[in-house]
C-alpha atoms as a PDB file:
ATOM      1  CA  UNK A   1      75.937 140.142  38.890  1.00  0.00           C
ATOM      2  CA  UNK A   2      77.498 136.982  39.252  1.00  0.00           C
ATOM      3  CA  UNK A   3      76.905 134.251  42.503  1.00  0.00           C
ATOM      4  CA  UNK A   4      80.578 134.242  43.066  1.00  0.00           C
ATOM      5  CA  UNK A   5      80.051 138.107  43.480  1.00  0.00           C
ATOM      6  CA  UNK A   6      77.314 138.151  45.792  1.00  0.00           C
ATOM      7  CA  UNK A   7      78.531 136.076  47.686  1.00  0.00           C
ATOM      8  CA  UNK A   8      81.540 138.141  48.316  1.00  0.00           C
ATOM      9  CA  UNK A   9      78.502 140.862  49.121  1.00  0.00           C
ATOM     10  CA  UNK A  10      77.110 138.756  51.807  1.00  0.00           C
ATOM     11  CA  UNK A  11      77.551 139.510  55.448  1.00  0.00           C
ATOM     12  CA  UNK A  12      78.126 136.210  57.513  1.00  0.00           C
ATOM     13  CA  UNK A  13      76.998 135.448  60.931  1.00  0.00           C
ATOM     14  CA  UNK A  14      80.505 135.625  62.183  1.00  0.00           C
ATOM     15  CA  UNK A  15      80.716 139.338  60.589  1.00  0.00           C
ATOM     16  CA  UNK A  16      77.774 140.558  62.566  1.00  0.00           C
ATOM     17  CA  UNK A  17      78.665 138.436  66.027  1.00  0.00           C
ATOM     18  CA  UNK A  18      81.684 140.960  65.461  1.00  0.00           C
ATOM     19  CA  UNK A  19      79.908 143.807  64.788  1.00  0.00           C
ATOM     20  CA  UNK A  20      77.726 143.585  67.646  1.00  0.00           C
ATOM     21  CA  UNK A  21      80.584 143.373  70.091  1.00  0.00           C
ATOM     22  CA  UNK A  22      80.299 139.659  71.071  1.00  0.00           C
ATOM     23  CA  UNK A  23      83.189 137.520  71.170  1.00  0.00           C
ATOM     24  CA  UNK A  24      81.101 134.129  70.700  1.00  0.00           C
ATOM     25  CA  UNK A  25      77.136 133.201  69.974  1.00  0.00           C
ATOM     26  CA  UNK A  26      75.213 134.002  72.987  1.00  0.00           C
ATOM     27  CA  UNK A  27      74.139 131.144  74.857  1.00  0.00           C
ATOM     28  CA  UNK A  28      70.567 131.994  75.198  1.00  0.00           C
ATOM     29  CA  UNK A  29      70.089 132.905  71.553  1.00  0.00           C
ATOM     30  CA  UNK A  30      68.466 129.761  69.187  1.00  0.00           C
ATOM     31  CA  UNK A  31      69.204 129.243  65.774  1.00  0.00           C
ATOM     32  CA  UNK A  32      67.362 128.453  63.338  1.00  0.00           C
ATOM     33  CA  UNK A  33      68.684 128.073  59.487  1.00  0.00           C
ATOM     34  CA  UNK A  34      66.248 126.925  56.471  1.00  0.00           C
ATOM     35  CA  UNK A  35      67.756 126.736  53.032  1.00  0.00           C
ATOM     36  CA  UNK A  36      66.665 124.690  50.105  1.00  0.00           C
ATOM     37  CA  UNK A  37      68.793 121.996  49.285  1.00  0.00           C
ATOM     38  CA  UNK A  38      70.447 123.455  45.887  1.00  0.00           C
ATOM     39  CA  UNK A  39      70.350 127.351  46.791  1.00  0.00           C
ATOM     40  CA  UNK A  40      73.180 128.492  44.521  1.00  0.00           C
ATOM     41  CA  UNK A  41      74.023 130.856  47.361  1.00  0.00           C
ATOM     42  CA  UNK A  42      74.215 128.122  50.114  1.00  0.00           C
ATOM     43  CA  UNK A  43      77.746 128.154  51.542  1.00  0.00           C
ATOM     44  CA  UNK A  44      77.675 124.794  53.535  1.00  0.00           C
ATOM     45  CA  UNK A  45      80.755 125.788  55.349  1.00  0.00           C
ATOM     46  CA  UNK A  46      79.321 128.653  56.442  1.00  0.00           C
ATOM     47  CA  UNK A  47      76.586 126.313  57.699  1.00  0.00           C
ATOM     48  CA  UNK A  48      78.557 124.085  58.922  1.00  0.00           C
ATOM     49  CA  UNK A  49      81.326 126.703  61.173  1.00  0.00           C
ATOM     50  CA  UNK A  50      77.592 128.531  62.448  1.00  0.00           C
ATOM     51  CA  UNK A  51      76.428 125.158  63.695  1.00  0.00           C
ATOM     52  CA  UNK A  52      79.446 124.378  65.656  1.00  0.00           C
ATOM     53  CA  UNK A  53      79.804 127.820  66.828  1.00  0.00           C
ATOM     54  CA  UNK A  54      76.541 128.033  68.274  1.00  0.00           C
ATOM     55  CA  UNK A  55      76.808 124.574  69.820  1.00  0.00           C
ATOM     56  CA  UNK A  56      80.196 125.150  71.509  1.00  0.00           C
ATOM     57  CA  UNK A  57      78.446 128.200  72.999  1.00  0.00           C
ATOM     58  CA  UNK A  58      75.892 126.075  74.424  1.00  0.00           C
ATOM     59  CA  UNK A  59      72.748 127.626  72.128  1.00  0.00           C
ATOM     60  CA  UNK A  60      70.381 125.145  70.071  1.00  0.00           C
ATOM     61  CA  UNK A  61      71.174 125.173  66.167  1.00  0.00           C
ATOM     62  CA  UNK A  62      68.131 123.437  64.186  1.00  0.00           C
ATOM     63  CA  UNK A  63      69.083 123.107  60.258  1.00  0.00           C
ATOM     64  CA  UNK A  64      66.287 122.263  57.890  1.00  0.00           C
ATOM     65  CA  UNK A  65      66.572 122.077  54.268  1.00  0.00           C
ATOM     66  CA  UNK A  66      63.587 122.453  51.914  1.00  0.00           C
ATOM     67  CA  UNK A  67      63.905 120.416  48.009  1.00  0.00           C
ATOM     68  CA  UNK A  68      64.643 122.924  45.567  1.00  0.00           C
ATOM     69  CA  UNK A  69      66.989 125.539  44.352  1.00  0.00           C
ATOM     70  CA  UNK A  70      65.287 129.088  44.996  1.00  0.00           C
ATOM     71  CA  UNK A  71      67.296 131.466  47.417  1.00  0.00           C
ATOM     72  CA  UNK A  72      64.283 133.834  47.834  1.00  0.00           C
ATOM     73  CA  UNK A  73      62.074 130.918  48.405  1.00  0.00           C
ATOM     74  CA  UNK A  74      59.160 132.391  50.490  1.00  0.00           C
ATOM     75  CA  UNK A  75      58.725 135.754  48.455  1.00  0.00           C
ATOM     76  CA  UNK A  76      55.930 135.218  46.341  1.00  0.00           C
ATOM     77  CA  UNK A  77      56.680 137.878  44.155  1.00  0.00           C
ATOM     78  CA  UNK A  78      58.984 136.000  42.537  1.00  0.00           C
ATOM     79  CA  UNK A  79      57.412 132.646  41.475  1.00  0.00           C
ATOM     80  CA  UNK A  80      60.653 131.171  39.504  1.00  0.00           C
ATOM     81  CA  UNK A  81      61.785 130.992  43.715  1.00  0.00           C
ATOM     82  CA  UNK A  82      58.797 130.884  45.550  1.00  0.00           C
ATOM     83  CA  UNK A  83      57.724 127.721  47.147  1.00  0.00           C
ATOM     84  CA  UNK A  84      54.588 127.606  49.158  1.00  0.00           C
ATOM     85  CA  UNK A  85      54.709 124.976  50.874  1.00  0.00           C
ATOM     86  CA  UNK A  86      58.205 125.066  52.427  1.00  0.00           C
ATOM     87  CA  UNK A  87      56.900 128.417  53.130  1.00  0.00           C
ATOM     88  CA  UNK A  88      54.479 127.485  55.263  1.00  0.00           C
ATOM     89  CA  UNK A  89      56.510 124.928  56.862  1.00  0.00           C
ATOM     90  CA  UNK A  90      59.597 127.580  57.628  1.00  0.00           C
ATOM     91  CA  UNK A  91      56.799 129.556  59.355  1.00  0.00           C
ATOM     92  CA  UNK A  92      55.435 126.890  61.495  1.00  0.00           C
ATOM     93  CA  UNK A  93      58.748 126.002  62.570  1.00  0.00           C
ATOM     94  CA  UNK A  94      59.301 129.848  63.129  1.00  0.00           C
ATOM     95  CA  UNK A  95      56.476 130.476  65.097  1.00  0.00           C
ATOM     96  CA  UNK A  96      57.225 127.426  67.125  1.00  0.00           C
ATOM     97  CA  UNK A  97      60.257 128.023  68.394  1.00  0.00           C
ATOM     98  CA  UNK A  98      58.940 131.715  69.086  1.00  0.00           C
ATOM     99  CA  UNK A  99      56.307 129.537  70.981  1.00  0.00           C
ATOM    100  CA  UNK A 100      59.183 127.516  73.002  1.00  0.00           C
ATOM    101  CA  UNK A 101      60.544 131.483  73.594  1.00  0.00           C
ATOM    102  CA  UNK A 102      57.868 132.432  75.618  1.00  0.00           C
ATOM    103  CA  UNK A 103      57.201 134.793  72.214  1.00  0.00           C
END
């Protein structure tokens, strides 16, 4: 399958903010994005329109980008896409904000 297909595969946030009934980001509800920096798959619009959408409704929006190109990048069942250590990072900073959370 090609990326451009996929992609057209690919729910976005703004899909399932729909879906769910909401007509904006909850206010209460932190984001958190981590890509790598060349993901073939990274649509930095779609970045970009989340961010502002979750910061107009008031919500924190942390974006952190990892060197490399895997989209898959903390399954280690595929090592052409796995990277450890921004694995372990994307968990720290996971289990941090669940921290902040109360979680």
């Amino acid at each position: 399958m090609l990326a451009s297909q996929t992609r057209q595969n690919v729910l976005t946030y703004r899909y399932v903010v729909y879906m769910l009934g909401l007509a904006a980001w909850p206010a209460t509800v932190p984001v958190q994005v981590h890509v790598m920096r060349d993901d073939p798959f990274r649509e930095q619009a779609e970045i970009d329109g989340m961010a502002a959408d979750v910061r107009a409704a008031g919500a924190p929006f942390e974006l952190f980008e990892y060197d490399g190109a895997g989209h898959l990048f903390t399954d280690p069942s595929l090592p052409a896409e796995y990277d450890q250590t921004a694995t372990e990072t994307l968990w720290s900073r996971v289990l941090a904000l669940l921290a902040r959370l109360g979680g």
